[in-house]
N, C-alpha and C. Protein backbone atom coordinates (compact mmCIF):
# COMPACT_ATOMS: atom_id res chain seq x y z
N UNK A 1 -11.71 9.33 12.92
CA UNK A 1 -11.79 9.81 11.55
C UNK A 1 -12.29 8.69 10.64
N UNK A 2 -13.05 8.95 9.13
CA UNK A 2 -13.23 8.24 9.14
C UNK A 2 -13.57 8.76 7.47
N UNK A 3 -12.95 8.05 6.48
CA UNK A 3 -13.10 8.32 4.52
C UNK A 3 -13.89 7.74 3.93
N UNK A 4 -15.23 8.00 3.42
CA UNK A 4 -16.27 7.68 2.94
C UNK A 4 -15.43 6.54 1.50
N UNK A 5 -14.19 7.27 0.87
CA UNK A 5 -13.81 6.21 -0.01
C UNK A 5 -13.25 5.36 0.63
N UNK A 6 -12.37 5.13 1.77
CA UNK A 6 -12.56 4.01 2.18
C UNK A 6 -13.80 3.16 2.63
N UNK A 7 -14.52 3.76 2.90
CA UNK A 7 -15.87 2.61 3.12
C UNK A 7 -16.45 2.19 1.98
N UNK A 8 -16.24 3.09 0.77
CA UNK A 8 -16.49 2.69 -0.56
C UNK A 8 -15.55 1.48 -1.05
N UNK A 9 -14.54 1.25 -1.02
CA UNK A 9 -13.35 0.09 -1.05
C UNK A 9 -12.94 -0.77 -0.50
N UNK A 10 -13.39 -0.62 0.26
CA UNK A 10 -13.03 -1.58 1.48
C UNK A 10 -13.57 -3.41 1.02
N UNK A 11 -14.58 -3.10 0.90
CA UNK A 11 -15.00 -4.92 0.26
C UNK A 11 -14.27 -5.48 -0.64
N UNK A 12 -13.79 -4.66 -1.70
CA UNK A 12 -13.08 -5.12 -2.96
C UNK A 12 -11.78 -5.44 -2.36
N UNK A 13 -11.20 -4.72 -1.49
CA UNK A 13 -9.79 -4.54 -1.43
C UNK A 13 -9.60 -5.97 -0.40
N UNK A 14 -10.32 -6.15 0.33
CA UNK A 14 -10.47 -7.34 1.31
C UNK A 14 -10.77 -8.66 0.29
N UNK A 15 -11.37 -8.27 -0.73
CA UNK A 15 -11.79 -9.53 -1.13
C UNK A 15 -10.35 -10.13 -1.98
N UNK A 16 -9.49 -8.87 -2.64
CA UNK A 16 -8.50 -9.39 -3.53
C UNK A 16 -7.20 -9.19 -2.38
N UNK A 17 -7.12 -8.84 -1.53
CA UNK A 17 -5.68 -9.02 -0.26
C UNK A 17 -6.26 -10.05 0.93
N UNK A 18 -7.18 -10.63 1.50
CA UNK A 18 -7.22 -11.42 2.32
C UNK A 18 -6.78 -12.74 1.93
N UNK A 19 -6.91 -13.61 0.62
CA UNK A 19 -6.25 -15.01 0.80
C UNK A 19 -5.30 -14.52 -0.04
N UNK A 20 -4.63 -13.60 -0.54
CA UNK A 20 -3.27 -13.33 -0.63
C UNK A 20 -2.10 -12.54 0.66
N UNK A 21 -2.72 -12.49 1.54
CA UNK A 21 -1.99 -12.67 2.60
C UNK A 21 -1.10 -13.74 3.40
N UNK A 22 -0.24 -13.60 4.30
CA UNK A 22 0.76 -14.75 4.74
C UNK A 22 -0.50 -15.19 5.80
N UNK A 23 -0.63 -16.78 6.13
CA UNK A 23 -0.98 -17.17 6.92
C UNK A 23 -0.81 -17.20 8.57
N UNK A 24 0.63 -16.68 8.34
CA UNK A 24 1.36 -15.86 9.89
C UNK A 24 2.01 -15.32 9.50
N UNK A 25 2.16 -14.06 10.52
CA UNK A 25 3.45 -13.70 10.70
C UNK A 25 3.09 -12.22 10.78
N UNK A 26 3.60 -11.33 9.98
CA UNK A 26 3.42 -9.70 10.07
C UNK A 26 3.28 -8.79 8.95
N UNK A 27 2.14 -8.03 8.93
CA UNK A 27 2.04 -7.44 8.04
C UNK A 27 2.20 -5.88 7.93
N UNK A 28 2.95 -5.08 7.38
CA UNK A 28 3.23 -3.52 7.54
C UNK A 28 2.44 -2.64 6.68
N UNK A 29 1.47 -1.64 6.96
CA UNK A 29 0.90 -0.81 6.23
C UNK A 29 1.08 0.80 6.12
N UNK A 30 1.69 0.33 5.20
CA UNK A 30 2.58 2.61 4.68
C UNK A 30 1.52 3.25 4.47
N UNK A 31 1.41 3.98 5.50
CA UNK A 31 0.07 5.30 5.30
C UNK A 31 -0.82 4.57 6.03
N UNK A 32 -1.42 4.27 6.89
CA UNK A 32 -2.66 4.18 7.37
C UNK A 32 -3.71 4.90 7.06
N UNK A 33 -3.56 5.76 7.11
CA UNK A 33 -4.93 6.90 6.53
C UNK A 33 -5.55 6.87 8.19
N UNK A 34 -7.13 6.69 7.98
CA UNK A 34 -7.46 6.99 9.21
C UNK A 34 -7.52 5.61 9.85
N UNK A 35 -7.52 4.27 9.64
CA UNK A 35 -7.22 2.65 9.85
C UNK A 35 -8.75 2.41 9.55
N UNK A 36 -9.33 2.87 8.81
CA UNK A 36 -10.52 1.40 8.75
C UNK A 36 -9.76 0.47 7.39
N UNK A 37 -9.53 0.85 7.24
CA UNK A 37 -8.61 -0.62 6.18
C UNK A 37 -7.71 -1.84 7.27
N UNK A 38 -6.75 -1.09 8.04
CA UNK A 38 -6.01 -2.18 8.65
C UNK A 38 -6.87 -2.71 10.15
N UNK A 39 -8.03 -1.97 10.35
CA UNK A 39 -8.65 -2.73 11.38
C UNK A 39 -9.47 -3.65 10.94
N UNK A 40 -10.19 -3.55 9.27
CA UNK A 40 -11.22 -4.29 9.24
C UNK A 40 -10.08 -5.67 8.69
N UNK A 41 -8.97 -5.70 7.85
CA UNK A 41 -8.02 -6.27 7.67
C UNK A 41 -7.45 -7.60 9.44
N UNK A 42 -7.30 -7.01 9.94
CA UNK A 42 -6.67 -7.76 11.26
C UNK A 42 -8.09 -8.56 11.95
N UNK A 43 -9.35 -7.74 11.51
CA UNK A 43 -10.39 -8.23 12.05
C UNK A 43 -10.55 -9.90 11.52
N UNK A 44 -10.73 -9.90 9.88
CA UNK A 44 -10.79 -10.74 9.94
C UNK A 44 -9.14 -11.78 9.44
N UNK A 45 -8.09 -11.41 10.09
CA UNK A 45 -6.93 -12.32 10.00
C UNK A 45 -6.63 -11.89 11.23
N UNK A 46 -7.02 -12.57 12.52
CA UNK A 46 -6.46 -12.83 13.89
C UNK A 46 -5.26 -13.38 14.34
N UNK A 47 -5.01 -14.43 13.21
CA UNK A 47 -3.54 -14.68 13.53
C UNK A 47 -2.48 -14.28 12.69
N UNK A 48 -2.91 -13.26 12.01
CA UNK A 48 -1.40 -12.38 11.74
C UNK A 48 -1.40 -10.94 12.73
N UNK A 49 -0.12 -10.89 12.72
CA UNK A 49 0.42 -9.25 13.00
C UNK A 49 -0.02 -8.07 12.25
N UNK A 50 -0.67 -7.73 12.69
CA UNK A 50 -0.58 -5.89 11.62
C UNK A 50 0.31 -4.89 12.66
N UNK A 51 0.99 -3.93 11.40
CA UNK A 51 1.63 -3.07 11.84
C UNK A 51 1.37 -1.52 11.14
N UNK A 52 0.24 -0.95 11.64
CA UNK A 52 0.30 0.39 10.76
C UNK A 52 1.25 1.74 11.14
N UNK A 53 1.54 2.05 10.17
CA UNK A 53 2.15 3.67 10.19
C UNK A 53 1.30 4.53 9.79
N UNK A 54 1.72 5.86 9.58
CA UNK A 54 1.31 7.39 9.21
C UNK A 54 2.24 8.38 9.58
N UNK A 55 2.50 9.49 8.86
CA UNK A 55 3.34 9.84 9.89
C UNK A 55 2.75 11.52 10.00
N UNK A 56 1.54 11.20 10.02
CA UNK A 56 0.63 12.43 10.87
C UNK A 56 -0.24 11.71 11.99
N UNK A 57 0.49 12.45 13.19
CA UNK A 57 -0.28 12.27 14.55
C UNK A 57 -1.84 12.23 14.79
N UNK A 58 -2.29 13.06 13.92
CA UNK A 58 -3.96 12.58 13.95
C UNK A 58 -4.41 11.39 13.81
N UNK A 59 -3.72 11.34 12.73
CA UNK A 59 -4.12 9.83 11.65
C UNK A 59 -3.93 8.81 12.91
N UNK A 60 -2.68 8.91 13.15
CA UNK A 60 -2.26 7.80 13.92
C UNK A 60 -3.11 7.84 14.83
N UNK A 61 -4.01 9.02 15.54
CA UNK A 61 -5.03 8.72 16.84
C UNK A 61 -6.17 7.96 16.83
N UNK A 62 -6.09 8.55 15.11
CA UNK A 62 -7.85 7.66 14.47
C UNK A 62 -7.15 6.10 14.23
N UNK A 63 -6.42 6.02 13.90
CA UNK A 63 -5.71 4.52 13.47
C UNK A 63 -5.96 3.26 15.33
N UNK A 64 -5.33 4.13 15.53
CA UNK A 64 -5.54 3.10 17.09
C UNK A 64 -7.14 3.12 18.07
N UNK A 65 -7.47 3.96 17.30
CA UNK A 65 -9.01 3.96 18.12
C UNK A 65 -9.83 3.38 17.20
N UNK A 66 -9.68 3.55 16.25
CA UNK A 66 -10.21 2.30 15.02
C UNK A 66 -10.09 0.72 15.14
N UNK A 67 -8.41 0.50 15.85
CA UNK A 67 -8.22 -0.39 16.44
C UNK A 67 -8.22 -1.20 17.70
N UNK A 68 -8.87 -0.63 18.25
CA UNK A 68 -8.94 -0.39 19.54
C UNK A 68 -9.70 -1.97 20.02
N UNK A 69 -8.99 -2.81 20.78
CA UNK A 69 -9.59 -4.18 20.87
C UNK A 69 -9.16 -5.48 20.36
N UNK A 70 -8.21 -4.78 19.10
CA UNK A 70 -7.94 -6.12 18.29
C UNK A 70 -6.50 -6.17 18.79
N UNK A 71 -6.68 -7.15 19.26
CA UNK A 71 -5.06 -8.05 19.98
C UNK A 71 -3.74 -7.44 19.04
N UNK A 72 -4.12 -7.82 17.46
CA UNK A 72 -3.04 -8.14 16.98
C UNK A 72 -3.04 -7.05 15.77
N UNK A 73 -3.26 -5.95 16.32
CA UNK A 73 -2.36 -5.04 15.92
C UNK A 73 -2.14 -4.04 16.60
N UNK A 74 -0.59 -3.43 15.97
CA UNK A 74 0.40 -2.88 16.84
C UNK A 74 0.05 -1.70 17.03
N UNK A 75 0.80 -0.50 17.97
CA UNK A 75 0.36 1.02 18.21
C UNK A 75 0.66 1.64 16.97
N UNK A 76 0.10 2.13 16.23
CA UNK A 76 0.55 2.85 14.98
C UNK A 76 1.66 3.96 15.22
N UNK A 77 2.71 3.66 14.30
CA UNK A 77 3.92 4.50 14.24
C UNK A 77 4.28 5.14 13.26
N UNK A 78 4.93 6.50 13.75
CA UNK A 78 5.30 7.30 12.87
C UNK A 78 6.26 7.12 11.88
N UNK A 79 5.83 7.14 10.68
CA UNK A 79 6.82 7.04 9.42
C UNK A 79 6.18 7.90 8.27
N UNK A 80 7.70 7.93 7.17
CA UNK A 80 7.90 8.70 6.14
C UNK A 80 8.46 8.03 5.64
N UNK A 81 7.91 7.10 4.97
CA UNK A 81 8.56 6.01 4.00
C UNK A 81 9.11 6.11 2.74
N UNK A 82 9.05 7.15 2.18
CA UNK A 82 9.59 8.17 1.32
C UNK A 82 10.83 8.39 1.86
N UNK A 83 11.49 8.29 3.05
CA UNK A 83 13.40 8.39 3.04
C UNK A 83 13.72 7.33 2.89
N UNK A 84 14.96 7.29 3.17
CA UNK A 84 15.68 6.14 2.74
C UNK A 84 15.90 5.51 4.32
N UNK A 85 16.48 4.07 4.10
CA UNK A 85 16.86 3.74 5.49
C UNK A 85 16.35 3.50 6.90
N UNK A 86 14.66 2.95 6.61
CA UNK A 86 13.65 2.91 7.78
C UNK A 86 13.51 1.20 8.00
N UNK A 87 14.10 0.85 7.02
CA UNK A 87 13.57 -0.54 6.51
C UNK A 87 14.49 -1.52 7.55
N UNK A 88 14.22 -2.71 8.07
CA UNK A 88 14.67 -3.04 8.59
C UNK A 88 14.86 -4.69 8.04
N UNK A 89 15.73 -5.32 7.35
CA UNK A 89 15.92 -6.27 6.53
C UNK A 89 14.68 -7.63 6.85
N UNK A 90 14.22 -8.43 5.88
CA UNK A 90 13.25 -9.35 6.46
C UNK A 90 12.43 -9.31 7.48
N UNK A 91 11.83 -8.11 8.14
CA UNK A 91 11.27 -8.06 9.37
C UNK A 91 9.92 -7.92 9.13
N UNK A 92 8.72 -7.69 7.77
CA UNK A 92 8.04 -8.36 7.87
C UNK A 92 7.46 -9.05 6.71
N UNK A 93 6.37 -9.87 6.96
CA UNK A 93 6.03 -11.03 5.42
C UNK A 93 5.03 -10.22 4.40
N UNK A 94 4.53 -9.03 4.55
CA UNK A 94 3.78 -8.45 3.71
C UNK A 94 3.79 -7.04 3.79
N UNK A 95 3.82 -6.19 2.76
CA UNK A 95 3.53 -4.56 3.00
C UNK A 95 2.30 -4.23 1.99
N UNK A 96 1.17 -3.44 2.81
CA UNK A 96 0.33 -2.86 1.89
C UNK A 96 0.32 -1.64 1.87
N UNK A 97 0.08 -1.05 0.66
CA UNK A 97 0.14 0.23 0.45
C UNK A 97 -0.82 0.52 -0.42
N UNK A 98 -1.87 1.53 -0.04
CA UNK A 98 -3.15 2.12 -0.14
C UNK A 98 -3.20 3.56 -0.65
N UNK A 99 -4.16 3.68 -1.79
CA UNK A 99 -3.91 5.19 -2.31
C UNK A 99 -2.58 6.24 -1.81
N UNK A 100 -1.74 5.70 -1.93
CA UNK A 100 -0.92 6.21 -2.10
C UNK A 100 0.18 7.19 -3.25
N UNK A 101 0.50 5.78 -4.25
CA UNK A 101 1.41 6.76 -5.13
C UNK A 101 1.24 7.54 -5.72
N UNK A 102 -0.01 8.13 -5.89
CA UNK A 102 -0.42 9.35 -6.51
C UNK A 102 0.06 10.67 -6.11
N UNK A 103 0.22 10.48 -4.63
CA UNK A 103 0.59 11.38 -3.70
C UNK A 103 1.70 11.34 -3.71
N UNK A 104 2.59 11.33 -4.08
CA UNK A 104 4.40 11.22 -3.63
C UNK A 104 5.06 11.12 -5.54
N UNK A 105 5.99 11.90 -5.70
CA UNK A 105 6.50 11.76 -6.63
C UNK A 105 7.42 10.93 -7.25
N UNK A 106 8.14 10.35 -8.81
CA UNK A 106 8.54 9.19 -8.98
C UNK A 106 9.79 8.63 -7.73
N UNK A 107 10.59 10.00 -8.39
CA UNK A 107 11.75 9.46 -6.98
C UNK A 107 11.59 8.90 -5.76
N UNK A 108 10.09 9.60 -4.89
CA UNK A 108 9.81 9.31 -3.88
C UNK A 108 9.14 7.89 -3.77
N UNK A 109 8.22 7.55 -4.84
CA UNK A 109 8.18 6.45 -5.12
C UNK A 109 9.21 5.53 -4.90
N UNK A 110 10.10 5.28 -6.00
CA UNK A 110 11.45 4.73 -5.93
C UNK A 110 11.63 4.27 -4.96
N UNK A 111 12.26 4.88 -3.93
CA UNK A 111 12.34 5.02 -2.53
C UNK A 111 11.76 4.73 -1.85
N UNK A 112 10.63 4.43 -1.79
CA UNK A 112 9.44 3.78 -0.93
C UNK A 112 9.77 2.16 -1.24
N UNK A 113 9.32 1.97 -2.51
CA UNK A 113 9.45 0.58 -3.00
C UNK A 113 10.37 -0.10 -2.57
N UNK A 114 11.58 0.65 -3.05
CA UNK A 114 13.15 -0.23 -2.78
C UNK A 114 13.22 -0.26 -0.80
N UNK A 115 12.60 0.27 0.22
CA UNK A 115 12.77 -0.01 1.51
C UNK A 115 11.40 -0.99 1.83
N UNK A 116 10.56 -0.99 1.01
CA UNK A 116 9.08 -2.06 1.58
C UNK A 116 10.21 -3.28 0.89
N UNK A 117 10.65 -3.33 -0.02
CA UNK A 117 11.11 -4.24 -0.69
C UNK A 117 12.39 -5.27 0.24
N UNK A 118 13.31 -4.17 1.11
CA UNK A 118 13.98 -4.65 1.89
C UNK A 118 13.27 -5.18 3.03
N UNK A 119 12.52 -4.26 3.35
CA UNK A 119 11.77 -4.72 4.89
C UNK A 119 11.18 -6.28 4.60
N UNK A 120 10.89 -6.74 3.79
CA UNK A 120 10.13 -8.12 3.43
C UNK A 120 10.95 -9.34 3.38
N UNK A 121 10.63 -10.16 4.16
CA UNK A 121 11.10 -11.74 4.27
C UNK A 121 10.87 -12.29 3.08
N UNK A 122 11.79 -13.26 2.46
CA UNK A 122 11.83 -14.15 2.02
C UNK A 122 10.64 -14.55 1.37
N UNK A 123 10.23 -14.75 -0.25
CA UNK A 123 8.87 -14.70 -0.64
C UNK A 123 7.45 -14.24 -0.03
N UNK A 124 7.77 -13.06 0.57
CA UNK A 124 7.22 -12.08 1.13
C UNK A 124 5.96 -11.31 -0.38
N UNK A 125 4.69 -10.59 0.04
CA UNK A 125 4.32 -9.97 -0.77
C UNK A 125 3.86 -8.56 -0.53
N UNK A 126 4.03 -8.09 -2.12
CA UNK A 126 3.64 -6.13 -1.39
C UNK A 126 2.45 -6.21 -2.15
N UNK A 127 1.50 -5.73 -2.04
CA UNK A 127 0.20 -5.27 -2.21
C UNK A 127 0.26 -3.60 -2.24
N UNK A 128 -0.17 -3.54 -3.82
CA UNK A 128 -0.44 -1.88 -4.14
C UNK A 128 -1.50 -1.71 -4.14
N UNK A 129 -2.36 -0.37 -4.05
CA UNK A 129 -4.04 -0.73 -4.75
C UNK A 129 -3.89 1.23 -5.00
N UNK A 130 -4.81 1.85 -5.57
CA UNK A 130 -5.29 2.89 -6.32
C UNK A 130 -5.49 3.21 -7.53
N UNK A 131 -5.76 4.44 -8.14
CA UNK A 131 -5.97 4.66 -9.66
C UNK A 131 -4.69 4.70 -10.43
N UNK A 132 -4.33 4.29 -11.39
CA UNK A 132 -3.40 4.11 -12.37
C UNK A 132 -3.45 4.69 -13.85
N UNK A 133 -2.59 5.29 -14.72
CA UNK A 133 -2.99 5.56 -16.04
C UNK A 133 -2.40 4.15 -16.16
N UNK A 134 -2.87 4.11 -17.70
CA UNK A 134 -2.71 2.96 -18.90
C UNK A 134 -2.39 3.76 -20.02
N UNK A 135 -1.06 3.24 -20.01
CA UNK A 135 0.04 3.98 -21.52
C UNK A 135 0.10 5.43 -21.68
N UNK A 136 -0.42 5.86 -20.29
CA UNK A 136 0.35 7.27 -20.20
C UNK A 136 -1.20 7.83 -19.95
N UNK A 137 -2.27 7.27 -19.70
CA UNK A 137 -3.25 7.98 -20.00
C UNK A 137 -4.55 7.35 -18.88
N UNK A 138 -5.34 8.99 -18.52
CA UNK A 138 -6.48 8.48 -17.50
C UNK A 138 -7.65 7.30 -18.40
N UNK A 139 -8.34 6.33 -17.66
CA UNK A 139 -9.20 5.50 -18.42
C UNK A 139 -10.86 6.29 -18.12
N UNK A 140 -10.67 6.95 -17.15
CA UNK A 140 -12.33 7.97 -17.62
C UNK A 140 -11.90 9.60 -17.11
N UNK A 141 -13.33 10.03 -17.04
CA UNK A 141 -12.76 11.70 -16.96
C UNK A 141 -12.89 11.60 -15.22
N UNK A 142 -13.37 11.37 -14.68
CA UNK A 142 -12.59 11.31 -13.05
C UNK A 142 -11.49 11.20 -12.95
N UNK A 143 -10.51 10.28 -13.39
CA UNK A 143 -9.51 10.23 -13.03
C UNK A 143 -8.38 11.09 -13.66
N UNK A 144 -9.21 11.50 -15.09
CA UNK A 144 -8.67 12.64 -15.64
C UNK A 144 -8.50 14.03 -14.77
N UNK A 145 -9.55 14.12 -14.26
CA UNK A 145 -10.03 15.39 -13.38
C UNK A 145 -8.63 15.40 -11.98
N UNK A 146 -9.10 14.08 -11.58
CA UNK A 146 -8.49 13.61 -10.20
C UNK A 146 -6.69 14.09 -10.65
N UNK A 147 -6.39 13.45 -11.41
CA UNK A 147 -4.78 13.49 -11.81
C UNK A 147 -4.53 15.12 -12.44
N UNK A 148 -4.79 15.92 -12.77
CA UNK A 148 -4.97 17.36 -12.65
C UNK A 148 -4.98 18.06 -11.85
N UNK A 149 -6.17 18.11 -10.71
CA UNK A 149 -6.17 18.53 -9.52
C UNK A 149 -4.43 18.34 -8.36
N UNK A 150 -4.16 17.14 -9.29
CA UNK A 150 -3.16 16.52 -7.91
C UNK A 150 -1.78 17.53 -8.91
N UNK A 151 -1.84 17.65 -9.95
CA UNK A 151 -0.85 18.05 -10.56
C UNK A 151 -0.64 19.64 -10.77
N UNK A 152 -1.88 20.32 -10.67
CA UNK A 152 -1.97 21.36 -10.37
C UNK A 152 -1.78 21.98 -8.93
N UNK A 153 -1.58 21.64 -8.04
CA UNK A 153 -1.18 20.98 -6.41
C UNK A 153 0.32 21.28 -6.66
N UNK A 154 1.02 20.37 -7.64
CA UNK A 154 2.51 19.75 -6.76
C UNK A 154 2.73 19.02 -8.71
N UNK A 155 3.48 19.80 -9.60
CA UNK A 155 4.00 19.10 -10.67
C UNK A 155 4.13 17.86 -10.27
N UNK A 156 5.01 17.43 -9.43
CA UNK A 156 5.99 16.57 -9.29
C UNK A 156 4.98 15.10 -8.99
N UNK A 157 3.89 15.40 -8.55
CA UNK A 157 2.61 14.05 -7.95
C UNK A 157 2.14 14.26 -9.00
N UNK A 158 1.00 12.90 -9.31
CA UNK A 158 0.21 12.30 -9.76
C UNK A 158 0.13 11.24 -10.08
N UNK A 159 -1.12 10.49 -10.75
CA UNK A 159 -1.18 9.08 -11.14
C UNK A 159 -0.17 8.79 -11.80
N UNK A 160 0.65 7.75 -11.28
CA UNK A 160 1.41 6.56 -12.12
C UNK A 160 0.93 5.87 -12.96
N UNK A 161 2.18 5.01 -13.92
CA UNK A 161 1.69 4.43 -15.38
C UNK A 161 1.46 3.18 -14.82
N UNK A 162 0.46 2.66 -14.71
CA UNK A 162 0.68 0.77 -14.06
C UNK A 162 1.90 0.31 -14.60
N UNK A 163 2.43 0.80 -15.97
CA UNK A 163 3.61 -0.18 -16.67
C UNK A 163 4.76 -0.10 -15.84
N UNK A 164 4.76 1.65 -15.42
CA UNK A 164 5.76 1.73 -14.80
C UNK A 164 6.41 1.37 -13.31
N UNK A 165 5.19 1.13 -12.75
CA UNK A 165 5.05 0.35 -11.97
C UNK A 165 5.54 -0.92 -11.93
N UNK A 166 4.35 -1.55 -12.51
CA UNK A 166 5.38 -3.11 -13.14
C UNK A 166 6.65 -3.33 -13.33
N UNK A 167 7.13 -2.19 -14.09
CA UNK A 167 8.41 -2.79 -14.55
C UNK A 167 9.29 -2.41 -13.37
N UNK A 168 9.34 -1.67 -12.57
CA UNK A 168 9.96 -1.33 -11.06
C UNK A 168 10.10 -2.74 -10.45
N UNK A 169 8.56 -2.86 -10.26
CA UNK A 169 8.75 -3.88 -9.45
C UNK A 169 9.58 -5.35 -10.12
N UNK A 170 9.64 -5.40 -11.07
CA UNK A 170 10.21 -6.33 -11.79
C UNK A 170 11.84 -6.34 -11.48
N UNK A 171 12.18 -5.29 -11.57
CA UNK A 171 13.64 -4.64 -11.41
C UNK A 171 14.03 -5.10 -9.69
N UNK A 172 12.98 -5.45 -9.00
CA UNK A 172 13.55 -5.28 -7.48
C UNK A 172 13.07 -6.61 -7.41
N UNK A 173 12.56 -7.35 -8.71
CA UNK A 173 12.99 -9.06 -8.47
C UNK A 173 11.66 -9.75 -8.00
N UNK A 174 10.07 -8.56 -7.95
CA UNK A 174 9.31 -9.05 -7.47
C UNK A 174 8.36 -10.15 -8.64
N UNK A 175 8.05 -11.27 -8.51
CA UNK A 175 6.81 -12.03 -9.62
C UNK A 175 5.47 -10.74 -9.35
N UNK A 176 5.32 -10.54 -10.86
CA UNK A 176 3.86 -9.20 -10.68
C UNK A 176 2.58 -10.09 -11.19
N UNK A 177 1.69 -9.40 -10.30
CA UNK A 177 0.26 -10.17 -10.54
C UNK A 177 -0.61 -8.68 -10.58
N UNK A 178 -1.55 -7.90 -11.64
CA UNK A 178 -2.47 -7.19 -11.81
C UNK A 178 -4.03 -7.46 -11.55
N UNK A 179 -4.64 -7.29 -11.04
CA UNK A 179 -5.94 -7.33 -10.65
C UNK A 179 -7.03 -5.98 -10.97
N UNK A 180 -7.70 -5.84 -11.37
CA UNK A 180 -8.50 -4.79 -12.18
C UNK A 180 -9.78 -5.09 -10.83
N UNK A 181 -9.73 -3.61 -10.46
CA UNK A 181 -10.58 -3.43 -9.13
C UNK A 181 -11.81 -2.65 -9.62
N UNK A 182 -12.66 -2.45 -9.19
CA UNK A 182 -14.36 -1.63 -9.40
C UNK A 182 -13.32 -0.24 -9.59
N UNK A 183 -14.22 1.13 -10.15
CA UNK A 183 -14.13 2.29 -10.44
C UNK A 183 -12.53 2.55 -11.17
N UNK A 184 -12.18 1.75 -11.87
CA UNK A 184 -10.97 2.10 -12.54
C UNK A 184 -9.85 1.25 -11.51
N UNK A 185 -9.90 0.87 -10.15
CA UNK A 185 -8.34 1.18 -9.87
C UNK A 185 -7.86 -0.39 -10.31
N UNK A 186 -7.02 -0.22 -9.62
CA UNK A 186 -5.96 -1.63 -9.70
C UNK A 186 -5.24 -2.09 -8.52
N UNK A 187 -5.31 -3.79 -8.08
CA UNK A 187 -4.26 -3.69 -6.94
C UNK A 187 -3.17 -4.39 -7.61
N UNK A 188 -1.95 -4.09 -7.36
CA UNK A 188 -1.20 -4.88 -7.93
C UNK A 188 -0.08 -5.77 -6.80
N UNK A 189 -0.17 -7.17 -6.72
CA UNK A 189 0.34 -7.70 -6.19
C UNK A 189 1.95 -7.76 -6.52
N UNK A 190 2.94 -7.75 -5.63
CA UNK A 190 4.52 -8.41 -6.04
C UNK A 190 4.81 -9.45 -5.12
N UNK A 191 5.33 -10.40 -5.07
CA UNK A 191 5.72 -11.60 -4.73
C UNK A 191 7.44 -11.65 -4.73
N UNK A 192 7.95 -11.19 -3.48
CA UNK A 192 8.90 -11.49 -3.98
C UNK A 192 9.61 -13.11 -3.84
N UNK A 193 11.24 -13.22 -3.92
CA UNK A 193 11.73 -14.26 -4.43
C UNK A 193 11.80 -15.47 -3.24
N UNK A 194 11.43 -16.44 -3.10
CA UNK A 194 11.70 -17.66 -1.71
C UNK A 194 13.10 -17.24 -1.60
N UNK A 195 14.27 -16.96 -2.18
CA UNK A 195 15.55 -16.87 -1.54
C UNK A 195 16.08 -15.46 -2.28
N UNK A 196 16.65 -14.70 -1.56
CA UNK A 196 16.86 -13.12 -1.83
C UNK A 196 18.00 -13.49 -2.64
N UNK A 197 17.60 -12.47 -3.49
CA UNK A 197 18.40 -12.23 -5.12
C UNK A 197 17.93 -13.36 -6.60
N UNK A 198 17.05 -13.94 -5.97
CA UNK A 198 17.26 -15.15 -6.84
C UNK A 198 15.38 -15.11 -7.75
């Protein structure tokens, strides 16, 4: 499988998450989609771990055949990172998460965050990236269009406020860094703390 917007993103997103990545260790990606993000990702960082999820079986078929060759990453596994309780304390140094929150509603949000947030070691970082409103509001009529469509779908989805974002992540103790990506989106980096709670 294979998403023309990911091949559209893919350069930008590599250019602002590759030297903000850990130099070792392991990295977890919520949603794989179909994996050309976490293969071209591991391609060029050989000596970290990737670990993708999805938790549709297709995805996951295109994810490992996408990957297919590269040492160092893992069989893609099924998850719903949206429950509670998947997270497994400090187990790895980075989580990225890719067009995602648009798709999942605030609570579910919530809930996502606060278990990537556990799963992460010790000044560990999460990496967000997709379209965002600003102060409650789309910044062109695509994304106007886009956040409609998704809301006419499912009340409960659509684009998030970057603020609100921010300030989440602030709340779960992460240092926030914003980055303004091509076609509107945003990745937003969190950093969390060298010693937990602090």
């Amino acid at each position: 499988m294979t998403a023309p917007s990911a091949d559209r993103n893919l350069r930008p997103i590599l250019d602002a998450l590759l030297p903000r990545l850990p130099q070792t260790g392991h990295v977890l990606e919520i949603a794989s989609g179909t994996g050309q993000h976490i293969a071209a990702l591991a391609a060029h960082r050989p000596d970290v771990i990737f670990h993708p999820t999805e938790p549709d079986a297709t995805r996951r078929a295109s994810i490992d055949a996408h990957c297919r060759g590269l040492p160092n990453v893992m069989e893609a596994t099924e998850l719903d990172a949206c429950r509670t309780g998947w997270a497994t304390p400090g187990s790895v140094d980075a989580v990225v998460i890719v067009n995602l929150l648009h798709l999942v509603s605030d609570g579910e949000m919530s809930v996502l965050l606060d278990e990537a947030h556990r799963a992460l070691s010790p000044g560990g970082t999460m990496a967000i990236y997709g379209p965002f409103l600003r102060n409650g509001r789309a910044i062109s009529a695509a994304d106007r269009a886009f956040d409609a469509g998704l809301r006419a779908q499912d009340e409960a989805v659509g684009l998030k406020d970057i603020a609100v974002l921010e300030t989440v992540l602030r709340v779960l103790g992460f240092d926030v860094e914003v980055v303004e990506m091509p076609a509107g989106n945003v990745m937003v980096f969190g950093r969390a703390a060298a010693v937990p709670g602090l």
